[in-house]
C-alpha atoms as a PDB file:
ATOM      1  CA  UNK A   1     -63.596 -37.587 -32.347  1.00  0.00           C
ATOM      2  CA  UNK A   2     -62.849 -40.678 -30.132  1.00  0.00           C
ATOM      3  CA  UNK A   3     -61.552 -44.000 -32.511  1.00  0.00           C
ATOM      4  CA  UNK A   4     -61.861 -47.201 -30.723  1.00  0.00           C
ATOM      5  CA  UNK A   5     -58.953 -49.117 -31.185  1.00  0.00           C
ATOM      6  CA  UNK A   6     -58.194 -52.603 -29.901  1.00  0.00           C
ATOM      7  CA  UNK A   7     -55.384 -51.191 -26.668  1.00  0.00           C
ATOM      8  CA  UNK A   8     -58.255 -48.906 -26.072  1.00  0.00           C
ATOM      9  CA  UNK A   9     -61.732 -49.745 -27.043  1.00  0.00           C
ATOM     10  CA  UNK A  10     -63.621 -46.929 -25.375  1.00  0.00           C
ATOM     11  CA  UNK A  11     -62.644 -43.615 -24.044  1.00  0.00           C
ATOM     12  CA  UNK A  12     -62.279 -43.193 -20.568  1.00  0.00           C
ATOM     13  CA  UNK A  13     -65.345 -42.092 -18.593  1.00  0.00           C
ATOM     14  CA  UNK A  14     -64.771 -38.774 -17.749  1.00  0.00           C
ATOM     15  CA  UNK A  15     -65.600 -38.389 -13.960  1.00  0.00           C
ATOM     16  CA  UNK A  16     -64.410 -41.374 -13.339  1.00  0.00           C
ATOM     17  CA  UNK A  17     -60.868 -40.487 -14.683  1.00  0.00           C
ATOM     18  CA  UNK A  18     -61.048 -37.461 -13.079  1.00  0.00           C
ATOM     19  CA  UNK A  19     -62.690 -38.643  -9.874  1.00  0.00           C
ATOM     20  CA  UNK A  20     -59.095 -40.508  -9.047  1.00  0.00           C
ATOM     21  CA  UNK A  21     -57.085 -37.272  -9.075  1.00  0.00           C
ATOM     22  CA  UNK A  22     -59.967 -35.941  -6.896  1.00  0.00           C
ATOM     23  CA  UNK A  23     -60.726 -38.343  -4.458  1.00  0.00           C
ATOM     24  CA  UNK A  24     -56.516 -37.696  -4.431  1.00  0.00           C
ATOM     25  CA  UNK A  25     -54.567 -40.271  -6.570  1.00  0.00           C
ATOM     26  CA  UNK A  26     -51.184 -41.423  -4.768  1.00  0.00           C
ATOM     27  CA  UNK A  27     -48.960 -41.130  -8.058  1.00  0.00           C
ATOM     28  CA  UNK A  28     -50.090 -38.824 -11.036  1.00  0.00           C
ATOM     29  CA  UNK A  29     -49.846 -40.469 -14.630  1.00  0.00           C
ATOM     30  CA  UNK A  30     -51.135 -38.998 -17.713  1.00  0.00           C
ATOM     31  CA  UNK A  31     -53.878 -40.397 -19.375  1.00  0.00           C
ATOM     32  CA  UNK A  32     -52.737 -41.217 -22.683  1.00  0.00           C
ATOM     33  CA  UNK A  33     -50.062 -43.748 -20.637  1.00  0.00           C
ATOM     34  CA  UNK A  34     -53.116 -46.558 -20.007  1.00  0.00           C
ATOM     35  CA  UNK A  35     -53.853 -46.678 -23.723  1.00  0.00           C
ATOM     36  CA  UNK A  36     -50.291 -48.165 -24.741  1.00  0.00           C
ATOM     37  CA  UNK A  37     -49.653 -50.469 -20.789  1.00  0.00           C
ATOM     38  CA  UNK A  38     -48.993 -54.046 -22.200  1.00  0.00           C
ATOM     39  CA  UNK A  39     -48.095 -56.872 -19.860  1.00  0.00           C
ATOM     40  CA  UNK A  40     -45.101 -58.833 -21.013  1.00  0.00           C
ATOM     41  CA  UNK A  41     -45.951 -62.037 -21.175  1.00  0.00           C
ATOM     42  CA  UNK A  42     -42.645 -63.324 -18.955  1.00  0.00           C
ATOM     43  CA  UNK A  43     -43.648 -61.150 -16.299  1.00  0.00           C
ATOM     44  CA  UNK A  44     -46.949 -62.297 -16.303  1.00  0.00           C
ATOM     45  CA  UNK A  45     -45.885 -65.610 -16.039  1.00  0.00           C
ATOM     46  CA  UNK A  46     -43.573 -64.896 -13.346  1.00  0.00           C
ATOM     47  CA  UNK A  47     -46.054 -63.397 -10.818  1.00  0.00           C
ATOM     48  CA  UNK A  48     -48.744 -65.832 -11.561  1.00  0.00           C
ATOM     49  CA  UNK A  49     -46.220 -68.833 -10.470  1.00  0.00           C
ATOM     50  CA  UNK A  50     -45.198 -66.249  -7.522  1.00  0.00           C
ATOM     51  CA  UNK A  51     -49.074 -66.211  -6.394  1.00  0.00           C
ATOM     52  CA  UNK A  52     -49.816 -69.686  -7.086  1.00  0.00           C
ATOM     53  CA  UNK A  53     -46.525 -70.307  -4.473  1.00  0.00           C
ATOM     54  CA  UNK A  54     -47.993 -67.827  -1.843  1.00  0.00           C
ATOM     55  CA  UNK A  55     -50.050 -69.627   0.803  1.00  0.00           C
ATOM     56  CA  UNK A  56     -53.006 -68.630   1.082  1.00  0.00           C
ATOM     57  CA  UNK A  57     -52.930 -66.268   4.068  1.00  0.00           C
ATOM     58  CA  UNK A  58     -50.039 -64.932   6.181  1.00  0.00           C
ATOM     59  CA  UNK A  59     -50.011 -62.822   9.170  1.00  0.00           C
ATOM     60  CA  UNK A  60     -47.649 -60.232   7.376  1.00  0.00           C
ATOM     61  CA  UNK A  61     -50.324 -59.596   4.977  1.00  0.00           C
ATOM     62  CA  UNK A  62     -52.706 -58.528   7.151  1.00  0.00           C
ATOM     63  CA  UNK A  63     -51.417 -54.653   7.921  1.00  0.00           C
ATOM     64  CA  UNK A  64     -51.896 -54.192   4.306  1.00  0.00           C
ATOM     65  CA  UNK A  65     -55.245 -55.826   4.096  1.00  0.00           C
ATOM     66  CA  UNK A  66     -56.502 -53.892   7.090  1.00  0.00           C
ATOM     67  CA  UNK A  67     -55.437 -50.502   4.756  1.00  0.00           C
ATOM     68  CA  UNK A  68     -56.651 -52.126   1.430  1.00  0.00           C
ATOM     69  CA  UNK A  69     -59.858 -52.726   3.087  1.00  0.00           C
ATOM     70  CA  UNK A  70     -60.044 -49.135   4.546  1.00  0.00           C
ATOM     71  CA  UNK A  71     -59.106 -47.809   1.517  1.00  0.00           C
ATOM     72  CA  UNK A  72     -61.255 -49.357  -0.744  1.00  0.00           C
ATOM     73  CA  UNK A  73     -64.128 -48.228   1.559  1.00  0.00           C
ATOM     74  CA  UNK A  74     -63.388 -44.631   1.710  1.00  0.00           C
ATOM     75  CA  UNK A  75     -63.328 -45.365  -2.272  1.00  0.00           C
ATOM     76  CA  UNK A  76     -66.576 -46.887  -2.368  1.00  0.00           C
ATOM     77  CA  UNK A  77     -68.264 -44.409  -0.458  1.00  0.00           C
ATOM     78  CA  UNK A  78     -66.887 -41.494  -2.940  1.00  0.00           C
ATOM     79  CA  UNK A  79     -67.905 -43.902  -5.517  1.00  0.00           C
ATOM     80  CA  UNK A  80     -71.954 -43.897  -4.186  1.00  0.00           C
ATOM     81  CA  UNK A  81     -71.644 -40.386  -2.413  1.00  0.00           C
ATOM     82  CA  UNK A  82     -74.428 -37.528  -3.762  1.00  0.00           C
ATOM     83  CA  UNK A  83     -73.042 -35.690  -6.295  1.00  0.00           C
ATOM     84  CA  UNK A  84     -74.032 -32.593  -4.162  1.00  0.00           C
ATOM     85  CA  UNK A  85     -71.931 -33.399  -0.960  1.00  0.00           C
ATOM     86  CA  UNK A  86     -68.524 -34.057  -3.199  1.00  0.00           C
ATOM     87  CA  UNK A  87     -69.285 -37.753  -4.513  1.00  0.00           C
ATOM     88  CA  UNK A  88     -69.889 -39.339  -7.635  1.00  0.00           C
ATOM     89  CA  UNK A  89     -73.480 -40.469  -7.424  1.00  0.00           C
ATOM     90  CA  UNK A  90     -73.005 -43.860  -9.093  1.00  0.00           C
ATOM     91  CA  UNK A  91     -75.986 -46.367  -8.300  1.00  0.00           C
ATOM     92  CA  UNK A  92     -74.340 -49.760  -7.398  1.00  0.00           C
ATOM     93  CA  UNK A  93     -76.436 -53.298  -7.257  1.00  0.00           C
ATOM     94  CA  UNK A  94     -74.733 -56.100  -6.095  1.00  0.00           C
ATOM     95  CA  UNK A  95     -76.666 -59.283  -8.353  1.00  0.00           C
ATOM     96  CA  UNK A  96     -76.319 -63.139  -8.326  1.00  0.00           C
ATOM     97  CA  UNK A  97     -74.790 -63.695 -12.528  1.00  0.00           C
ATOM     98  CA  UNK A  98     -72.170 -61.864 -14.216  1.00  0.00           C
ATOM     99  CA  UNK A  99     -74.044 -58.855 -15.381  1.00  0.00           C
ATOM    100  CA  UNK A 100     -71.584 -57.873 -18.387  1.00  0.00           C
ATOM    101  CA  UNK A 101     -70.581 -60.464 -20.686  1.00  0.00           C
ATOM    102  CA  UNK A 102     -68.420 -57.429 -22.525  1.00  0.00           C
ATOM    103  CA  UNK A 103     -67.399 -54.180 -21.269  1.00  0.00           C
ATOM    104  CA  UNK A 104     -69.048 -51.937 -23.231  1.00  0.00           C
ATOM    105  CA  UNK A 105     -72.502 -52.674 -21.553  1.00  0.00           C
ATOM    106  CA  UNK A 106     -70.398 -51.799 -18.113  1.00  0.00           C
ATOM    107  CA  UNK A 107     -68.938 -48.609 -19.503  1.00  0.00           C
ATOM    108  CA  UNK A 108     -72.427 -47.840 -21.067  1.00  0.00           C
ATOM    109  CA  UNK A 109     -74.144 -48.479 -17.429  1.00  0.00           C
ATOM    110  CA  UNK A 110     -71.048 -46.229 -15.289  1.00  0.00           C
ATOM    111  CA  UNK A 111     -71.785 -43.546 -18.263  1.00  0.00           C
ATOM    112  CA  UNK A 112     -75.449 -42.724 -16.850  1.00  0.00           C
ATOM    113  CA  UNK A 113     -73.711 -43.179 -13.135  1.00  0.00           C
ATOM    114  CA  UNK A 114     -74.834 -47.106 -12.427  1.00  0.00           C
ATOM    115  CA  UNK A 115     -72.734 -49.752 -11.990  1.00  0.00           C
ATOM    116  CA  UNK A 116     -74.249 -53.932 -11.528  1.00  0.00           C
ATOM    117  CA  UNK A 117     -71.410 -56.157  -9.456  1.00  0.00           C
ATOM    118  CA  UNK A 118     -71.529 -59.634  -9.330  1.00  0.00           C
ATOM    119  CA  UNK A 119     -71.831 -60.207  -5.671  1.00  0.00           C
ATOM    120  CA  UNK A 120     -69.232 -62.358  -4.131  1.00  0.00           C
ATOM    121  CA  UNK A 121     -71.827 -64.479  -1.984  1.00  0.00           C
ATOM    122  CA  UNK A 122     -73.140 -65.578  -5.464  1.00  0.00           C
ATOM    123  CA  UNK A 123     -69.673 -66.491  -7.134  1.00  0.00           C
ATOM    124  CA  UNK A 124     -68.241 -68.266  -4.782  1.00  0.00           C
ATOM    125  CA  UNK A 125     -64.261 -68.528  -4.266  1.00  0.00           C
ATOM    126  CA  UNK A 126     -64.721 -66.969  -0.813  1.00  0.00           C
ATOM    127  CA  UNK A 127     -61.721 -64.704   0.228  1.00  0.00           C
ATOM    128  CA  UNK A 128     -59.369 -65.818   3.554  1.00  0.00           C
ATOM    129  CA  UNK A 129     -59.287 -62.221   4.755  1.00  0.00           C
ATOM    130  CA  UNK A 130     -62.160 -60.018   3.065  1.00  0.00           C
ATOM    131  CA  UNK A 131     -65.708 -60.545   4.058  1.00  0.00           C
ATOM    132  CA  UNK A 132     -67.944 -60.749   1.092  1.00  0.00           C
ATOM    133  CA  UNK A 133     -69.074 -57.393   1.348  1.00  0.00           C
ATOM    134  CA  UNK A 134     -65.479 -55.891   1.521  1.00  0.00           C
ATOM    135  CA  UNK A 135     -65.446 -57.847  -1.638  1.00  0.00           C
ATOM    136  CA  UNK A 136     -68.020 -56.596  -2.886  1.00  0.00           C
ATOM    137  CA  UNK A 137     -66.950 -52.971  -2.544  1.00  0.00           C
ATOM    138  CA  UNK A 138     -63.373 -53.904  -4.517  1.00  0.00           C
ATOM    139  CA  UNK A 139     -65.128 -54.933  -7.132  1.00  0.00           C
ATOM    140  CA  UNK A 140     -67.310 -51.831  -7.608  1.00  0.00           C
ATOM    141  CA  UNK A 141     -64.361 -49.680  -7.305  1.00  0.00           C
ATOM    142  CA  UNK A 142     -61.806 -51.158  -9.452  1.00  0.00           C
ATOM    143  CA  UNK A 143     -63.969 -51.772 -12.275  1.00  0.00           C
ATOM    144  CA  UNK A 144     -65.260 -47.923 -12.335  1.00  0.00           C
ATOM    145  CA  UNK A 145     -61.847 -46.890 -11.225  1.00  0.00           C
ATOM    146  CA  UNK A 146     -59.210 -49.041 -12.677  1.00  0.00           C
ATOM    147  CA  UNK A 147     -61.120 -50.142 -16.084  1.00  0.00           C
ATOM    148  CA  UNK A 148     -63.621 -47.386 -16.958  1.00  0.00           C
ATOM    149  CA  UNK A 149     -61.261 -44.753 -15.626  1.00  0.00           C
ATOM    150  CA  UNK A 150     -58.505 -45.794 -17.838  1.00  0.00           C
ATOM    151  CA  UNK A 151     -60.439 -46.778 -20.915  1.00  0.00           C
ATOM    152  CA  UNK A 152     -58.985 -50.356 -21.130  1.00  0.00           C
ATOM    153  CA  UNK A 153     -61.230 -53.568 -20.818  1.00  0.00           C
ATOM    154  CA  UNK A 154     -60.479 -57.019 -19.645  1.00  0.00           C
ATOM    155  CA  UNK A 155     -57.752 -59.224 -21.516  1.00  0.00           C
ATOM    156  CA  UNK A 156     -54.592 -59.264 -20.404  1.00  0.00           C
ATOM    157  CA  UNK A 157     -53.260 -55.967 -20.826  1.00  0.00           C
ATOM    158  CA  UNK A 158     -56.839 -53.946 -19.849  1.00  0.00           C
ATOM    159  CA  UNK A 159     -55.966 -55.783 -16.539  1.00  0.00           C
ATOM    160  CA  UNK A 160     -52.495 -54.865 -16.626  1.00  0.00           C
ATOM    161  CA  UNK A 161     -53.615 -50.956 -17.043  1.00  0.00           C
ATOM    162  CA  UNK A 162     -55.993 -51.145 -14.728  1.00  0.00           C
ATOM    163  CA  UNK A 163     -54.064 -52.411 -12.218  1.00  0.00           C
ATOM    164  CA  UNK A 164     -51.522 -49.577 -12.959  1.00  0.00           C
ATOM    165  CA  UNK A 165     -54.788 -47.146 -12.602  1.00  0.00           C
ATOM    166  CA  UNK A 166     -55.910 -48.243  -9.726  1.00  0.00           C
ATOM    167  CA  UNK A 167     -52.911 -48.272  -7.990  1.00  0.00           C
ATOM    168  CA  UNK A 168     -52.651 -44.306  -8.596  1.00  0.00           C
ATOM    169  CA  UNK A 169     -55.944 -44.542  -5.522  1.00  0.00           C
ATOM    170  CA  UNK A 170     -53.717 -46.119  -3.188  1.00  0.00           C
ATOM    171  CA  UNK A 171     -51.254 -45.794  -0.634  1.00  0.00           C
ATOM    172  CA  UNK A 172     -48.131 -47.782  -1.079  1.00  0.00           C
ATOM    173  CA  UNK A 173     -49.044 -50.020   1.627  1.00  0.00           C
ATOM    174  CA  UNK A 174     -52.221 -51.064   0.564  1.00  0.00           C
ATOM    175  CA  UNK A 175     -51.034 -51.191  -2.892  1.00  0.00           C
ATOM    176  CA  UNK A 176     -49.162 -54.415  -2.097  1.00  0.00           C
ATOM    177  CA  UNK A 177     -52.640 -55.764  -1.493  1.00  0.00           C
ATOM    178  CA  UNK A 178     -54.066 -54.316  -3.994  1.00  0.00           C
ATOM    179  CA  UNK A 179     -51.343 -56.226  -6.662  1.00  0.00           C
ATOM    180  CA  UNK A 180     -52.132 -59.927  -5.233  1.00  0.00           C
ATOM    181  CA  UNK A 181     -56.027 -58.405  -5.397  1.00  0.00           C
ATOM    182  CA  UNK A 182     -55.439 -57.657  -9.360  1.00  0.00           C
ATOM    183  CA  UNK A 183     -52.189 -58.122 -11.058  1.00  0.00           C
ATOM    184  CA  UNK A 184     -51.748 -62.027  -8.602  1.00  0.00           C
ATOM    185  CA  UNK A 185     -55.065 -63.093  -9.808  1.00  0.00           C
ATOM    186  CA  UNK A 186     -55.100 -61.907 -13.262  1.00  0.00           C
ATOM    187  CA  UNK A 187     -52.158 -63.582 -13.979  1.00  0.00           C
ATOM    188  CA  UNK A 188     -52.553 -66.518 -12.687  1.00  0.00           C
ATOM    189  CA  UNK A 189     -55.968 -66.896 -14.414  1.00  0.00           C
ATOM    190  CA  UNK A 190     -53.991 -66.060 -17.808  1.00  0.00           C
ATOM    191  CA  UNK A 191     -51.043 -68.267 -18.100  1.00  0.00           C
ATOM    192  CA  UNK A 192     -51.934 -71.159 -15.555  1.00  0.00           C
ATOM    193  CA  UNK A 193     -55.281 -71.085 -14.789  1.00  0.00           C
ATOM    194  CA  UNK A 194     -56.570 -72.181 -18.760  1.00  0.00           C
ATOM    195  CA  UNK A 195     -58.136 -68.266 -18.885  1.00  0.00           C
ATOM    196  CA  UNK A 196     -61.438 -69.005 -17.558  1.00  0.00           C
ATOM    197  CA  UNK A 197     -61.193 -70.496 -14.010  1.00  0.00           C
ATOM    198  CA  UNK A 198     -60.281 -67.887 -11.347  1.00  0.00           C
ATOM    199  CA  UNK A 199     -57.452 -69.140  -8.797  1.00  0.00           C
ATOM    200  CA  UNK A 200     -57.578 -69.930  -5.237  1.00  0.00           C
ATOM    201  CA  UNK A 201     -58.042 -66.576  -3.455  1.00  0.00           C
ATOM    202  CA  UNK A 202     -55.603 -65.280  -0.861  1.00  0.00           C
ATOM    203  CA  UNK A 203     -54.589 -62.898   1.485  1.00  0.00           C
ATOM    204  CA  UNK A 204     -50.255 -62.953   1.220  1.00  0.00           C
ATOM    205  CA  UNK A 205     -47.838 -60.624  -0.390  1.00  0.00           C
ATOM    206  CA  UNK A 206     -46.416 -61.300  -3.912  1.00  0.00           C
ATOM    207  CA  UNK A 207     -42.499 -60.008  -4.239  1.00  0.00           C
ATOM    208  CA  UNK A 208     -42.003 -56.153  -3.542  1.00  0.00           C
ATOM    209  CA  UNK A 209     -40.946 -55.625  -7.026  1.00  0.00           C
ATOM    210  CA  UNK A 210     -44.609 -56.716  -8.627  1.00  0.00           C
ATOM    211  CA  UNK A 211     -46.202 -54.057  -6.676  1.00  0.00           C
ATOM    212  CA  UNK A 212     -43.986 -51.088  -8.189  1.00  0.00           C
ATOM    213  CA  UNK A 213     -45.495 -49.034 -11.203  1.00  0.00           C
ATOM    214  CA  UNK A 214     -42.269 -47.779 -12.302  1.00  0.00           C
ATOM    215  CA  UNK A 215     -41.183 -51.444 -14.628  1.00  0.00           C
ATOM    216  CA  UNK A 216     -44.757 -51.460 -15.987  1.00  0.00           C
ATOM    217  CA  UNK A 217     -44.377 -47.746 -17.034  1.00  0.00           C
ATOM    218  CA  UNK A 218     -40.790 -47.494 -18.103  1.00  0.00           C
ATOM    219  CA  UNK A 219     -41.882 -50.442 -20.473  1.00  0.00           C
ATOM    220  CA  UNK A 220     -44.096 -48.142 -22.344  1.00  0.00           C
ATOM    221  CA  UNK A 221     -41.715 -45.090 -23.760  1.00  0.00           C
END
């Protein structure tokens, strides 16, 4: 019998967890790792003042964008695909308000295969590189992916784990996209941002090193 606990307040939804190693997960991690990823508050610091100095797009980024965005697509597509042709048959609506306040009512939603995404037109904070509706498809994917596939929710270190899930989808080029996307954001929100107020979005490269898994796992044996 499953006992919520506060590192991991639901269990992970089941073909979504599995749907990563299908749709052919870069790096394979056990489950059980996602329930004990914490992010160490120093680090966090660190690559939130390493996004905040990032401009907000450079042409280097851009090779890993292009794969990020591909990437994300063939995701999204698994994501929506009929169930009887190899995808996942999740029911995505893109709406204007935050439709989860919590996410238990998202888990409890992606558990009967439907999924509400606050569309990007409608929040604002419009992205130098992604179109809104590349945007929109991130969004879908990482929270079915990277939070209900790992069982972790949104403070800081649900973020940090499902950035580490999420990353498993991936190619390593892409990933470096994926970690300004996620792990850039997230932090910057957390310890310079006041919590609430998403930065500045952008399309540039944080430091090699915050895009590798193996820190953020080593730091949990």
């Amino acid at each position: 019998m499953f006992v919520p606990t506060p590192s991991l307040p639901f269990p992970p939804v089941e073909y979504l967890r599995s749907g990563s190693s299908k749709f052919g997960s870069k790096v394979d991690i056990p489950t059980e790792v996602y329930a004990r990823v914490r992010l160490d508050p120093d680090v966090g610091a660190e690559i939130a003042d390493a996004y905040l100095a990032a401009p907000i797009r450079e042409e280097r980024a851009y090779s890993a964008y292009a794969a990020f965005c591909r990437e994300t697509r063939d995701q999204f597509d698994f994501l929506i695909g009929r169930t009887e042709f190899g995808g996942l048959g999740v029911t995505v609506r893109f709406v204007d308000e935050d439709p989860y306040t919590e996410v238990g009512s998202m888990v409890h939603d992606l558990r009967f295969r439907r999924l509400k995404v606050w569309a990007s037109a409608a929040s604002g904070n419009a992205h130098p590189y992604l179109s809104d509706g590349q945007n929109d498809w991130f969004r879908a994917v990482h929270d079915a992916f990277g939070h209900a596939g790992s069982g972790r929710g949104f403070d800081r270190h649900g973020e940090e784990a499902a950035w580490v899930k999420h990353s498993t989808m991936y190619s390593p080029l892409a990933r470096r996209a994926l970690t300004t996307e996620t792990r850039g954001q997230n932090c910057a929100r957390i310890y310079r941002c006041g919590g609430d107020e998403f930065p500045e979005q952008k399309a540039a490269l944080l430091p090699r090193r915050f895009t590798d898994l193996r820190p953020a796992l080593a730091a949990q044996n």
